[in-house]
Protein backbone atom coordinates (compact mmCIF):
# COMPACT_ATOMS: atom_id res chain seq x y z
CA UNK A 1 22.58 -37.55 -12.21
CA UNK A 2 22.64 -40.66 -10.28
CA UNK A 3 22.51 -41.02 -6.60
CA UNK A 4 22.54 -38.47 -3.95
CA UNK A 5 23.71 -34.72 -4.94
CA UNK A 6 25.81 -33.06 -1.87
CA UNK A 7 26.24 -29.26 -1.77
CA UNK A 8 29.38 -28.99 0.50
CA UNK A 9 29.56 -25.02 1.91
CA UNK A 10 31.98 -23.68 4.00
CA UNK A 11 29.46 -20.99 4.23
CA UNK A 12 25.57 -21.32 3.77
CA UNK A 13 22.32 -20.09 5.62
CA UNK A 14 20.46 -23.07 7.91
CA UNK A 15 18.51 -22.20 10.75
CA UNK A 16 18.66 -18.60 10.86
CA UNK A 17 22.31 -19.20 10.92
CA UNK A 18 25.44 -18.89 8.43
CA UNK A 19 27.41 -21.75 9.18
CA UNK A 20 29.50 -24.35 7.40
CA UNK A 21 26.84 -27.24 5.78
CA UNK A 22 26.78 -30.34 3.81
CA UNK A 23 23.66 -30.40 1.88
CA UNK A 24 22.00 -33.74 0.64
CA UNK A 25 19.63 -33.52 -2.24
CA UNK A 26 17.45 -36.70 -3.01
CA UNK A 27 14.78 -36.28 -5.75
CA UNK A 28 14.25 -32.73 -5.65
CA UNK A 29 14.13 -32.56 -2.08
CA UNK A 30 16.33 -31.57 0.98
CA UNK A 31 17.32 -35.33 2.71
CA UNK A 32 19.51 -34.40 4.97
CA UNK A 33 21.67 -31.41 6.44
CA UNK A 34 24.76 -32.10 8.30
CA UNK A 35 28.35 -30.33 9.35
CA UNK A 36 30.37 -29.59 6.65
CA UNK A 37 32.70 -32.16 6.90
CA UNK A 38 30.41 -34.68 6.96
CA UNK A 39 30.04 -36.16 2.96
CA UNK A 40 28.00 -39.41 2.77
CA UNK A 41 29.86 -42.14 0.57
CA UNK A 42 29.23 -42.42 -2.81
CA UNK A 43 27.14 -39.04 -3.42
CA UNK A 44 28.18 -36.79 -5.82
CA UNK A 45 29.31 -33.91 -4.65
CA UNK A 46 29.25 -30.22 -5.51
CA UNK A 47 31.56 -28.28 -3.48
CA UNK A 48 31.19 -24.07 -3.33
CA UNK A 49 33.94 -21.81 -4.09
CA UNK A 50 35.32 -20.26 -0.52
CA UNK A 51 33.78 -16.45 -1.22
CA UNK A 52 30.54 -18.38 -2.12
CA UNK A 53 27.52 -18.88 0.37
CA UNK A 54 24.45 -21.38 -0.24
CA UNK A 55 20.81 -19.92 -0.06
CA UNK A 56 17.87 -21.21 -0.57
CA UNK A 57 15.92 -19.73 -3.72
CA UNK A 58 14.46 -16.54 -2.55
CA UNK A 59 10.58 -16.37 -2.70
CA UNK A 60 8.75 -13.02 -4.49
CA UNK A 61 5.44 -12.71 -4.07
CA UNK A 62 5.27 -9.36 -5.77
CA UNK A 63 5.85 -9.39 -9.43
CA UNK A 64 4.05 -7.89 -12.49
CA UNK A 65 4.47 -10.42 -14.91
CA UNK A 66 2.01 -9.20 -17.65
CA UNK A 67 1.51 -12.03 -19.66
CA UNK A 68 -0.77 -12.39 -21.77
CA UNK A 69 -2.09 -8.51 -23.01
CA UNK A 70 0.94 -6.69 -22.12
CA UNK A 71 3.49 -9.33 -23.14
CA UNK A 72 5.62 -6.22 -24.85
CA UNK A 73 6.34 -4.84 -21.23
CA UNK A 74 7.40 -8.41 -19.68
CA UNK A 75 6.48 -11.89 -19.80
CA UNK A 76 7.20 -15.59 -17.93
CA UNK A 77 9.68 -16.47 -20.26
CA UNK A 78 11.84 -13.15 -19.88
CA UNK A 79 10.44 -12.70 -16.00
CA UNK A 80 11.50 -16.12 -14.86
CA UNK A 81 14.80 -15.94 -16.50
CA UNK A 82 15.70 -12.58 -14.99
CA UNK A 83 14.14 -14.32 -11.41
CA UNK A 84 16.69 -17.14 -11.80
CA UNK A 85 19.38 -14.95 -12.43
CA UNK A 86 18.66 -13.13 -9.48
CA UNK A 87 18.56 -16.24 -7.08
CA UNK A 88 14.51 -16.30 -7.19
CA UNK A 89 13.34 -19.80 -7.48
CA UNK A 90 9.41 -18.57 -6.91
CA UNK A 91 7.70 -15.95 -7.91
CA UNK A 92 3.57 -15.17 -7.28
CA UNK A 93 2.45 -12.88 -10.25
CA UNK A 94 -0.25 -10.26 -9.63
CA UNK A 95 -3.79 -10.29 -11.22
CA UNK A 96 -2.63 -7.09 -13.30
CA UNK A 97 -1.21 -5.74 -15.69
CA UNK A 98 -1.89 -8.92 -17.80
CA UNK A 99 -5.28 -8.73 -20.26
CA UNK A 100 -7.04 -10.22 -19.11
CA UNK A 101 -6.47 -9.81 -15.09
CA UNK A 102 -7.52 -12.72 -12.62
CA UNK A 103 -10.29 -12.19 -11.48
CA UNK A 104 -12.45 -15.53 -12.75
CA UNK A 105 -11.62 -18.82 -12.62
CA UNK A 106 -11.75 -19.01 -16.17
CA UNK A 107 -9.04 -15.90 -16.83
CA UNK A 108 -6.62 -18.05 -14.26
CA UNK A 109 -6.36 -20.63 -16.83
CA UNK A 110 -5.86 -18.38 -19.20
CA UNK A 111 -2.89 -16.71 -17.17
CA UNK A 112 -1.60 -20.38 -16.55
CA UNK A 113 -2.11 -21.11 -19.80
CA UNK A 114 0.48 -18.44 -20.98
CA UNK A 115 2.91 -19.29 -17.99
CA UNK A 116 2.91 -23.34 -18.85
CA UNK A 117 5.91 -24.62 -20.60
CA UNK A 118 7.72 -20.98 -20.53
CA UNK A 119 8.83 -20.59 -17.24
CA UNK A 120 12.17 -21.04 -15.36
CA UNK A 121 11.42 -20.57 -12.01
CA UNK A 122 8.48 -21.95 -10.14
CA UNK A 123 4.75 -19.47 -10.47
CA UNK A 124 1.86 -19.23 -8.48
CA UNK A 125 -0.55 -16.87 -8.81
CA UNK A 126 -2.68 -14.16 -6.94
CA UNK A 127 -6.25 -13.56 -8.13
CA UNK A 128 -7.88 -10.23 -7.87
CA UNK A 129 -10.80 -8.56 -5.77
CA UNK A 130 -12.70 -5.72 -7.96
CA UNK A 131 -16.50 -4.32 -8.05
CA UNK A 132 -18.37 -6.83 -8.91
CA UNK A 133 -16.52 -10.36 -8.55
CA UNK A 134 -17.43 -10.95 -5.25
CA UNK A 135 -19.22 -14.35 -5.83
CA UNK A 136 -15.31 -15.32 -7.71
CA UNK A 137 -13.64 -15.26 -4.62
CA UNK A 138 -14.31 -18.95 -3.58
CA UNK A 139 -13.83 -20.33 -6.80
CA UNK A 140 -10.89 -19.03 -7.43
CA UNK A 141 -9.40 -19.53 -3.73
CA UNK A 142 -10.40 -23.71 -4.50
CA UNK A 143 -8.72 -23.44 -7.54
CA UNK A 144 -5.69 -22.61 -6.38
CA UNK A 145 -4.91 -18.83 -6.08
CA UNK A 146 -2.71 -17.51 -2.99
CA UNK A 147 -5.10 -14.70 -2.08
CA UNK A 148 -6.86 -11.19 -3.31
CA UNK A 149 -5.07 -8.29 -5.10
CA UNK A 150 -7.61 -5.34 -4.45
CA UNK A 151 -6.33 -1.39 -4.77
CA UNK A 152 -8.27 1.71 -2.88
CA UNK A 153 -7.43 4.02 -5.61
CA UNK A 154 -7.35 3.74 -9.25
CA UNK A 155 -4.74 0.91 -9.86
CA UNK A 156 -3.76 2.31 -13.64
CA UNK A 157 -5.23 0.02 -15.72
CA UNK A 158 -8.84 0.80 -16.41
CA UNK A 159 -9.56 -3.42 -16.59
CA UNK A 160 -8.67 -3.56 -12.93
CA UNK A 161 -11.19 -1.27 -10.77
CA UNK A 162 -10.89 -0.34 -7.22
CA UNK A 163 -12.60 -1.16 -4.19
CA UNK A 164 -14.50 1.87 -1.85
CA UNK A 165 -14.33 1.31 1.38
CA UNK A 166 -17.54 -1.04 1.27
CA UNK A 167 -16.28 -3.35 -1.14
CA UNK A 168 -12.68 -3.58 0.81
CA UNK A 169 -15.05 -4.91 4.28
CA UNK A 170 -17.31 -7.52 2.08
CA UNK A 171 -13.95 -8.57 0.20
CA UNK A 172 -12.51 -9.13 3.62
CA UNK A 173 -15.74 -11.17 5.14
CA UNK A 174 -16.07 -12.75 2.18
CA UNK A 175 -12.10 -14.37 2.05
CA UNK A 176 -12.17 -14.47 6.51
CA UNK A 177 -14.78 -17.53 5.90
CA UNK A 178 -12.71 -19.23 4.04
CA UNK A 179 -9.01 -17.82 5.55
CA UNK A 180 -8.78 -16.44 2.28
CA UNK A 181 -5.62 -13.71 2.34
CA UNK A 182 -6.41 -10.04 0.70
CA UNK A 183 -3.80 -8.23 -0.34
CA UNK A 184 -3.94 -4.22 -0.61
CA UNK A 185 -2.22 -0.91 -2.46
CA UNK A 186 -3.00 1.13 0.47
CA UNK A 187 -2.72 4.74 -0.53
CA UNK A 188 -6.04 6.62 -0.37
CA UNK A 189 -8.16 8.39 -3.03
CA UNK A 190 -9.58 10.93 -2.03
CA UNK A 191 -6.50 12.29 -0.23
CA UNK A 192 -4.51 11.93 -3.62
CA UNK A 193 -7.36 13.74 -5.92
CA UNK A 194 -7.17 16.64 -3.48
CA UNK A 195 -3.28 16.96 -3.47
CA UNK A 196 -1.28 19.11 -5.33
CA UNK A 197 -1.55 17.60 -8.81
CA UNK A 198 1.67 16.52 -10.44
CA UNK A 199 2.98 17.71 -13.34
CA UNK A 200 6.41 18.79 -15.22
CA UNK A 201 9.83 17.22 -14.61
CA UNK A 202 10.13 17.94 -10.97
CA UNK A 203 10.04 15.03 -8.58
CA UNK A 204 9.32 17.21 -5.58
CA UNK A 205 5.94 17.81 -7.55
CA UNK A 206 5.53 14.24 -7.62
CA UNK A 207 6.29 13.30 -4.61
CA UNK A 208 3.84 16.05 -3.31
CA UNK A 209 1.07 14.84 -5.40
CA UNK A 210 1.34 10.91 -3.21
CA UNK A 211 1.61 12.72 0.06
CA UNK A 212 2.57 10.47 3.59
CA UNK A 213 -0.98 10.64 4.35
CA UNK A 214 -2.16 9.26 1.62
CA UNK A 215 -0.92 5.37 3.07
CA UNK A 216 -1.82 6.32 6.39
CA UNK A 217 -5.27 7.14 5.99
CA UNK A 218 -5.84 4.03 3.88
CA UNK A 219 -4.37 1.60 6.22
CA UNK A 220 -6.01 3.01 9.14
CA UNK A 221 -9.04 1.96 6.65
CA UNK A 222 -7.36 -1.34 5.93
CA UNK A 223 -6.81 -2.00 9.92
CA UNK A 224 -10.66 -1.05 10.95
CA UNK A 225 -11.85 -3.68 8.18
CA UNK A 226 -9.42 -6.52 9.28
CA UNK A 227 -10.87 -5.88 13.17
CA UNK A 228 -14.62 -5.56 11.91
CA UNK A 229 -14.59 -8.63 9.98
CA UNK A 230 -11.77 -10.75 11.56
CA UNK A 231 -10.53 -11.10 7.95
CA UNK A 232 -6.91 -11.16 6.91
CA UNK A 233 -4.80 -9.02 5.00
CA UNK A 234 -1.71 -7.32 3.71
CA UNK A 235 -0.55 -4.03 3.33
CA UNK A 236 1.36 -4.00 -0.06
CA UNK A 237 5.02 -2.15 -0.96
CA UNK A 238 4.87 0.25 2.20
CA UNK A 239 6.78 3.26 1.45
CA UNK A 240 5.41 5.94 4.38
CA UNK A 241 7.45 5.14 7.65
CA UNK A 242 5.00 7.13 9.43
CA UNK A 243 2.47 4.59 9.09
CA UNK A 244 4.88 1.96 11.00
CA UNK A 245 3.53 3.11 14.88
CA UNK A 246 0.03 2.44 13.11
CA UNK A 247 1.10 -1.39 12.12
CA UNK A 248 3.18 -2.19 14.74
CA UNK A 249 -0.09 -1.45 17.36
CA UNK A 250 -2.47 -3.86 15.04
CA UNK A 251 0.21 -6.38 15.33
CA UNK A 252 0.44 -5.95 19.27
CA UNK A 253 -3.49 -6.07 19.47
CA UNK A 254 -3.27 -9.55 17.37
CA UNK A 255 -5.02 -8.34 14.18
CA UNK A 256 -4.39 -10.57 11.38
CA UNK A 257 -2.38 -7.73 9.42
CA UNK A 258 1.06 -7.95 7.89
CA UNK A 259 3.03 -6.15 5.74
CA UNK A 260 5.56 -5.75 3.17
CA UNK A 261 8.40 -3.31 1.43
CA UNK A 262 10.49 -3.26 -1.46
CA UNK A 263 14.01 -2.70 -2.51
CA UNK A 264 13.44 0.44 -4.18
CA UNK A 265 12.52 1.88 -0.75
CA UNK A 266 14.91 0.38 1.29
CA UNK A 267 17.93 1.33 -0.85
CA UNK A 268 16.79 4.80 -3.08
CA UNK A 269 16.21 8.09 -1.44
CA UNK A 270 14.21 11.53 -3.31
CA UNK A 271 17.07 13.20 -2.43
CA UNK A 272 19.11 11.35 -5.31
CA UNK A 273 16.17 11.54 -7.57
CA UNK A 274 16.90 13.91 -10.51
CA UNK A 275 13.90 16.15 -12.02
CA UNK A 276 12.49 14.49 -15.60
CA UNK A 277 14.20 10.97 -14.01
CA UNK A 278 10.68 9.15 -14.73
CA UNK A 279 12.84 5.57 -14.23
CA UNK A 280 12.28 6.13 -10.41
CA UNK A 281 8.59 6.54 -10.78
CA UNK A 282 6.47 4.57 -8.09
CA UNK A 283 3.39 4.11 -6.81
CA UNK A 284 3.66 5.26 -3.55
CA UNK A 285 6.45 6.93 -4.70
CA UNK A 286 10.69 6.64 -3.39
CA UNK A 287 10.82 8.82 -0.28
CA UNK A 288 13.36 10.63 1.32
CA UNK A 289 16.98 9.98 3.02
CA UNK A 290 15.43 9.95 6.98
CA UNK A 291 12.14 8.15 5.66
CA UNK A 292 14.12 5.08 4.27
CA UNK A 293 15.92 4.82 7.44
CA UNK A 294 13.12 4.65 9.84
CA UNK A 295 11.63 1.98 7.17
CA UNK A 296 15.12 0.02 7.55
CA UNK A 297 14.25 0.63 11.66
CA UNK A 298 10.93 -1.31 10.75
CA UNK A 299 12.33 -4.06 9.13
CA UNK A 300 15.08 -4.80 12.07
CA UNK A 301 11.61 -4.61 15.02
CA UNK A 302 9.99 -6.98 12.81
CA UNK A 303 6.68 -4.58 12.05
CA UNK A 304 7.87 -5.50 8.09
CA UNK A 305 7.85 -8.82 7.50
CA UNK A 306 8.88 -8.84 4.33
CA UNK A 307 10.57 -7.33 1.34
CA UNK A 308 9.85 -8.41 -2.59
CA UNK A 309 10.15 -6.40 -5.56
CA UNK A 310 7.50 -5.46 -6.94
CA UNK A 311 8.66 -5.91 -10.43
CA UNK A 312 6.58 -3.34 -12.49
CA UNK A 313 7.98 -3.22 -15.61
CA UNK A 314 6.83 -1.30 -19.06
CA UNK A 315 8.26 -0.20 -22.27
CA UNK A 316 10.92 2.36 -22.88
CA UNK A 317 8.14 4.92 -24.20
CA UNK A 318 5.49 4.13 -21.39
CA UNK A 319 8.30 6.31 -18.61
CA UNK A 320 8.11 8.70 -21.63
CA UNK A 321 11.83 9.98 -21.30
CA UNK A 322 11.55 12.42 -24.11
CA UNK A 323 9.82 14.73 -21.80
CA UNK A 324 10.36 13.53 -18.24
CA UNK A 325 6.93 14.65 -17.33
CA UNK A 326 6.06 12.25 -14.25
CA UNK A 327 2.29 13.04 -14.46
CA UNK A 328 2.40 11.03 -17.55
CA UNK A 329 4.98 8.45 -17.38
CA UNK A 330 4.21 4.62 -16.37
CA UNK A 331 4.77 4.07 -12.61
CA UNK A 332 7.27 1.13 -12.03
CA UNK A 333 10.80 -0.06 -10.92
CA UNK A 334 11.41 -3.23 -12.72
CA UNK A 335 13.86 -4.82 -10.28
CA UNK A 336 13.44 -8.42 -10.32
CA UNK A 337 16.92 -9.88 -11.39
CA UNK A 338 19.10 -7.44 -8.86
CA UNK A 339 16.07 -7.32 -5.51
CA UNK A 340 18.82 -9.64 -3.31
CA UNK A 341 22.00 -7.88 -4.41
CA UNK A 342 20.05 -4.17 -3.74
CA UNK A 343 18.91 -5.21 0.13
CA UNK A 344 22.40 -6.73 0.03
CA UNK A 345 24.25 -3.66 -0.34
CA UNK A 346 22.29 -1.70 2.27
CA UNK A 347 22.04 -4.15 4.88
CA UNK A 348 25.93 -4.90 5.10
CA UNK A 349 26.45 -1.43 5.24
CA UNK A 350 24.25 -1.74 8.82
CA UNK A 351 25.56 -4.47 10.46
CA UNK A 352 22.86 -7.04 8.77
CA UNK A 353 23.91 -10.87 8.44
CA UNK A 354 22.47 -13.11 4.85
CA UNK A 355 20.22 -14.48 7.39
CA UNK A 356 18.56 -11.66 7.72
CA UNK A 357 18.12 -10.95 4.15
CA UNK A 358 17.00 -14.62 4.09
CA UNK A 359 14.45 -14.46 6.59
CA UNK A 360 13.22 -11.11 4.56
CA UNK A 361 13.30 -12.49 1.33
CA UNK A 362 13.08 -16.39 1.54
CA UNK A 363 11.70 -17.97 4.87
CA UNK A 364 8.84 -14.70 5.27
CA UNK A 365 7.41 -14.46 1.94
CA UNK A 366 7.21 -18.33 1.55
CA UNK A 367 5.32 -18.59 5.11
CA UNK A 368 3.06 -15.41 4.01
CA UNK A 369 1.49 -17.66 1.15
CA UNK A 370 1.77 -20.54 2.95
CA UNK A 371 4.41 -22.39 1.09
CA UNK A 372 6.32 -23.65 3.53
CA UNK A 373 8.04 -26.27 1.81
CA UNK A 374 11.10 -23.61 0.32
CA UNK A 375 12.36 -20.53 1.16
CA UNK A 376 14.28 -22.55 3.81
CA UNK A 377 17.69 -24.50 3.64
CA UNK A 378 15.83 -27.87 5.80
CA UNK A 379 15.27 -31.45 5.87
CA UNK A 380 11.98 -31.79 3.39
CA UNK A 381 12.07 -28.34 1.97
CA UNK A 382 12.47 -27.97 -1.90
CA UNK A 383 16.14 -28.36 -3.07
CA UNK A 384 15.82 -24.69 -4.58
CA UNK A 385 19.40 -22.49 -3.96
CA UNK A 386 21.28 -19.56 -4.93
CA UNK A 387 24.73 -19.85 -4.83
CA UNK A 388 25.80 -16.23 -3.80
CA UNK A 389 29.13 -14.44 -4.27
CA UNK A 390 28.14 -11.16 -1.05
CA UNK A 391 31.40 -9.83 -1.61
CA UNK A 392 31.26 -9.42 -5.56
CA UNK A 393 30.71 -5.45 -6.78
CA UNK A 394 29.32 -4.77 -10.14
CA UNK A 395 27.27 -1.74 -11.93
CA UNK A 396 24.35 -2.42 -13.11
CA UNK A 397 24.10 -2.87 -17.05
CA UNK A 398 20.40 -2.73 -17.35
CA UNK A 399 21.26 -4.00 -21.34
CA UNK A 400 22.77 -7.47 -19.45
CA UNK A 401 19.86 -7.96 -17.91
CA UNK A 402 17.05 -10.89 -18.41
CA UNK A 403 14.29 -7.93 -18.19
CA UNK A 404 12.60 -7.72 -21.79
CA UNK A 405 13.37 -3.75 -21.24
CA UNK A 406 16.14 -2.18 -20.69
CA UNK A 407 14.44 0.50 -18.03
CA UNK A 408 15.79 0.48 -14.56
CA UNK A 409 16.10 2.50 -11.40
CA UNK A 410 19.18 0.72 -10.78
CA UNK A 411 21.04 1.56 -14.07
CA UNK A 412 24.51 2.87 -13.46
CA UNK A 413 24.39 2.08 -10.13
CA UNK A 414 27.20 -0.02 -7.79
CA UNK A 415 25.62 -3.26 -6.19
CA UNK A 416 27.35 -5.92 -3.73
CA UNK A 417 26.91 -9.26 -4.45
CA UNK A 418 26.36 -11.47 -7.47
CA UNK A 419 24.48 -14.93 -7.65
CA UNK A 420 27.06 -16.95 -9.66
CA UNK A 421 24.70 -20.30 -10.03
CA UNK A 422 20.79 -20.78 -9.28
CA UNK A 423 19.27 -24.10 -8.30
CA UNK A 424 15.95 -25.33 -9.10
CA UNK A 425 14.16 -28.85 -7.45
CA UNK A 426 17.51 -30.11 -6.91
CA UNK A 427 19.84 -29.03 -10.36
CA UNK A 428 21.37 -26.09 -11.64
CA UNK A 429 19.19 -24.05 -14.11
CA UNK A 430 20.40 -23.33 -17.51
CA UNK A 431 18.55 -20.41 -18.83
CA UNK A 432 19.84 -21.64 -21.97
CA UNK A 433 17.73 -25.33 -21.97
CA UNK A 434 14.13 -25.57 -21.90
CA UNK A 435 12.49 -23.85 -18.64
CA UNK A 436 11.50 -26.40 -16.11
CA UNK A 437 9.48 -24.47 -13.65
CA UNK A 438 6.22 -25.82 -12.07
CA UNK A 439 3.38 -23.80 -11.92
CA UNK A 440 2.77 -23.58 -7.98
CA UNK A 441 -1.24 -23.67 -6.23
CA UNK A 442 -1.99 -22.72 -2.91
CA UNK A 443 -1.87 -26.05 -0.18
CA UNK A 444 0.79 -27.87 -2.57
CA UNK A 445 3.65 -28.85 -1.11
């Protein structure tokens, strides 16, 4: 397409604002925003239905992609189609559940090797902090990876070990002398191995068996190592509300600590969790009605920073429906395609604005990794949108969906708002051409 593209919006999100915008897009890039009246001659221009509002592409820095080794439960060419679909223009994959996981320089390439020429959306990558790679930390930081997955309990995957306590501090002064980010499943083990042990159908077992405490006692660990070393890190998916008074005093004593949540736990509740329903299993798991709200309370104060996924996807048999027994299913909500249309819903329903699910899921997780070129509707940024229908009601179809399994915590239910058109370095994807996606290293802009 020849000459300047305009995206003309009587509604879109600049500034931490909704407001009408005319959007000029020049070679991938954001040249210019201006009123929405205000249509330079001779562009071409793309104008947005009325009950449509310009984003930019949201930013997920939490997805399981699990390419290459457990391909069968996802992959980049079905994850990055179902991201598009949902209005995510970047993703960051985790070091697992792929075979095998990043943790060496050497099984990055391999990972990008798998995501080259397959993806639809724009991928970075995490790299991951076990016993014994220590001494891969650097390397892999210089060659490109946004930070250090670690867990401090057994993550699931035998390939991917977990850090004690020890190994959590020397991860952390390891990545502080570099600035080096390390990013943590905070829910601790011994506290777990000592609960009641789950078993059966029953998701009040469950939920018993990854007790409150669990998070609470492992980011209290997680806080002492950031102020011992002066390292920074991450607290991963938080599900335990209780642990919010904990974060929010790190923040106001200027640790270097953030934090995240996910859909799942800002729009499910336990109380609307059937028994044998293994589709809602989670690690930490869905909590209840009063625990989501105080989460949502966390969110608005600013404690969480951000929401993402946390796309954790397997095969049909892997949440073993046959028996519902949650000791043994796969824990996972696979959620990537219908994250912005789930924190949609709820936050309408409390007086919440598209800015604010911007700033949670575009502007915060792009700053968080540092790429602050996108996740932002501004002069410069990437020319990466979602074109978003927030009054639009559907039910989810988990078949219609760009997952390579049809296993969801959202099947069946109602959602508010649809993304009708994605856009990706300045054109509208087709999920039907070749993918066109970059693959993404930390410092590019």
């Amino acid at each position: 397409m020849k000459g300047d593209v305009v995206l003309r919006a009587r509604r879109a999100v600049v500034d931490g604002l909704e407001r009408g915008a005319c959007v000029v897009v020049r070679d991938g890039r954001v040249a210019a925003v201006g009123p929405y009246d205000a249509v330079p001659e001779g562009s071409h221009v793309v104008e947005l239905a009325d009950d449509e509002v310009l984003l930019p592409g949201l930013v997920d820095t939490h997805v399981h992609v699990n390419e290459p080794g457990r391909t069968d439960w996802e992959g980049f060419a079905s994850a990055t189609r179902a991201a598009a679909a949902g209005g995510v223009t970047t993703i960051i994959d985790m070091p697992l559940n792929s075979i095998p996981p990043t943790v060496s320089v050497a099984a990055l390439e391999v990972k990008r090797a798998a995501a080259r020429d397959q993806s639809f959306v724009d991928v970075g990558f995490w790299g991951g902090a076990i016993p014994g790679n220590l001494a891969d930390l650097h390397p892999l930081h210089d060659a490109g990876v946004f930070g250090f997955k670690c867990f401090l309990l057994h993550s699931g995957v035998e390939e991917f070990p977990h850090l004690d306590a020890e190994g959590l501090r020397a991860a952390l002064t390891e990545t502080a002398a570099f600035d080096g980010l390390v990013i943590v499943h905070a829910e601790d083990e011994h506290t777990i191995e000592t609960s009641v042990q789950p078993g059966g159908r029953a998701y009040a077992a469950f939920l018993g068996s990854r007790p409150k405490v669990a998070e609470e006692r492992a980011i209290a660990q997680v806080v002492e190592a950031v102020r011992v070393t002066g390292g920074r890190a991450h607290i991963l998916h938080l599900s335990d509300a209780d642990a919010l008074p904990l974060l929010a005093q790190a923040r106001r004593e200027g640790l270097r600590l953030s934090v995240e949540s996910c859909p799942h736990y800002l729009t499910l509740e336990a109380e609307e969790i059937s028994d044998g329903a293994t589709q809602f299993k989670c690690c930490p798991p869905i909590r209840e009605h009063d625990n989501r709200e105080r989460l949502w309370a966390g969110l608005e104060d600013g404690t969480i920073a951000t929401v993402v996924s946390d796309h954790s996807p397997c095969t049909p048999d892997l949440k073993r429906f046959a028996t519902g027994d949650f000791s043994e299913a796969w824990g996972g909500i696979a959620s990537l395609q219908l994250g912005l249309s789930a924190v949609w819903t709820e936050a309408r329903r409390r007086g919440h604005g598209l800015a604010d699910v911007v700033r949670w899921m575009a502007q915060a997780p792009a700053d968080q990794v540092r790429l602050t070129d996108r996740g932002r509707i501004s002069v410069g940024a990437v020319a990466d949108f979602a074109v978003f229908a927030p009054d639009d009601a559907f039910v989810v179809d988990v078949a219609a969906l760009h997952h390579k399994n049809p296993v969801s915590a959202y099947a069946g239910r109602k959602l508010t708002g649809t993304v009708r058109q994605t856009w990706l370095d300045g054109s509208p994807l087709d999920l039907e051409a070749a993918p066109r996606g970059r693959l993404l290293q930390r410092g590019q802009s």
